[in-house]
C-alpha atoms as a PDB file:
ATOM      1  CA  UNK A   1       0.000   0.000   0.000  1.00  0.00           C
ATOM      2  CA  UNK A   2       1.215   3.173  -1.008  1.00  0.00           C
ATOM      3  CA  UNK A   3       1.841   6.763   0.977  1.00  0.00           C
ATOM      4  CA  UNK A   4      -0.787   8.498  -1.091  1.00  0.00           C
ATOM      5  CA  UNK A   5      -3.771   5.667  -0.737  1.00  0.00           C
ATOM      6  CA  UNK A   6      -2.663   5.148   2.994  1.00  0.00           C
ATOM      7  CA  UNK A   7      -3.450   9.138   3.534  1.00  0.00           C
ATOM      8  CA  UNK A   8      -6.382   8.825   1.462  1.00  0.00           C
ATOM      9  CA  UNK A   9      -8.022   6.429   3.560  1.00  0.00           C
ATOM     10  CA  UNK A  10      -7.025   7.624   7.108  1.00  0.00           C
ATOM     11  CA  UNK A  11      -8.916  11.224   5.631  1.00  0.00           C
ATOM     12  CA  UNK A  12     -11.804   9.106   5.246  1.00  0.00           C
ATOM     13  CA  UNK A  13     -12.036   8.026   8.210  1.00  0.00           C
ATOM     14  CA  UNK A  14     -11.179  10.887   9.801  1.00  0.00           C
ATOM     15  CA  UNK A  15     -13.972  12.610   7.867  1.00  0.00           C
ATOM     16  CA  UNK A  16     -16.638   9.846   9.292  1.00  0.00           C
ATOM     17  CA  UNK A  17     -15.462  10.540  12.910  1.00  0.00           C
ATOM     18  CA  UNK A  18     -16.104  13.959  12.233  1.00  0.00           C
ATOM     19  CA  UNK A  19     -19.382  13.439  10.421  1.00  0.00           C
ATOM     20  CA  UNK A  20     -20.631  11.091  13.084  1.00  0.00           C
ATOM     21  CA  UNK A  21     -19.103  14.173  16.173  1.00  0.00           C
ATOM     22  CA  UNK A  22     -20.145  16.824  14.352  1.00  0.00           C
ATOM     23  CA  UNK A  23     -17.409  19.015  16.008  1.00  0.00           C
ATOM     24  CA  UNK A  24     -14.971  19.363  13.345  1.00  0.00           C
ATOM     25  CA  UNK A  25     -16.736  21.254  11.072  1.00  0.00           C
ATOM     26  CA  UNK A  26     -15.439  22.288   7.425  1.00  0.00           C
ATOM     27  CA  UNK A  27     -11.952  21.144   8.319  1.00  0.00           C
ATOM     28  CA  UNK A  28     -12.509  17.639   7.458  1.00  0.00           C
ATOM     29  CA  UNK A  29     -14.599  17.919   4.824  1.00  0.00           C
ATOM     30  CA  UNK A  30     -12.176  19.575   3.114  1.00  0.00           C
ATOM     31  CA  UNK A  31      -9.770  16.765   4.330  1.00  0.00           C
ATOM     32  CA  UNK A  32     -12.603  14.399   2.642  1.00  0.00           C
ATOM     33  CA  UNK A  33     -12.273  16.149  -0.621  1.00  0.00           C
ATOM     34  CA  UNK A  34      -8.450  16.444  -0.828  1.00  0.00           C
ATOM     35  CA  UNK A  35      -8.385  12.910  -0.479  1.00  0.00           C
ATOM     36  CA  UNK A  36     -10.797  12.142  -3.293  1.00  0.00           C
ATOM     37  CA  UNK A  37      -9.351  14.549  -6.119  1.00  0.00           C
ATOM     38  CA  UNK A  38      -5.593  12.260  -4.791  1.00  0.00           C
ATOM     39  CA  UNK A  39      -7.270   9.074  -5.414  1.00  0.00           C
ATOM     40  CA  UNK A  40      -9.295  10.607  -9.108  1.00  0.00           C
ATOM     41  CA  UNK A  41      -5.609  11.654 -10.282  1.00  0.00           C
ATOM     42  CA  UNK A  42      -4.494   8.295  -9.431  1.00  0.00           C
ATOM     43  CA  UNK A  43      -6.944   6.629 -11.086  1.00  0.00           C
ATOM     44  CA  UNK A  44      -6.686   9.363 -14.304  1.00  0.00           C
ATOM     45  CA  UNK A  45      -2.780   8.798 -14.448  1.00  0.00           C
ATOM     46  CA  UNK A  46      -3.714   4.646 -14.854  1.00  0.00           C
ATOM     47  CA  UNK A  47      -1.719   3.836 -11.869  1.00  0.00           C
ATOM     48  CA  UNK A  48      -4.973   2.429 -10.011  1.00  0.00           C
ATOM     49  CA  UNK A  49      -6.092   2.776  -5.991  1.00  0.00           C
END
């Protein structure tokens, strides 16, 4: 597992805790959408998830 997908998925999770708190406001969700425009240009370049 890469550096990049590793990231990718601890932002997602992240981004549930946050949903589920509700305490962390904007912060993650812009966490949450960092992390999918990483894993689009992976999958763009051909490289994969």
């Amino acid at each position: 597992m890469n550096l990049l997908y590793f990231i990718a998925v601890i932002l997602v999770i992240l981004w549930a805790i946050g949903f589920l708190a509700m305490n962390l406001g904007a912060l993650i969700h812009i966490l949450l959408v960092f992390a999918l425009i990483s894993i689009l240009l992976r999958l763009i370049r051909g490289r994969g998830v």
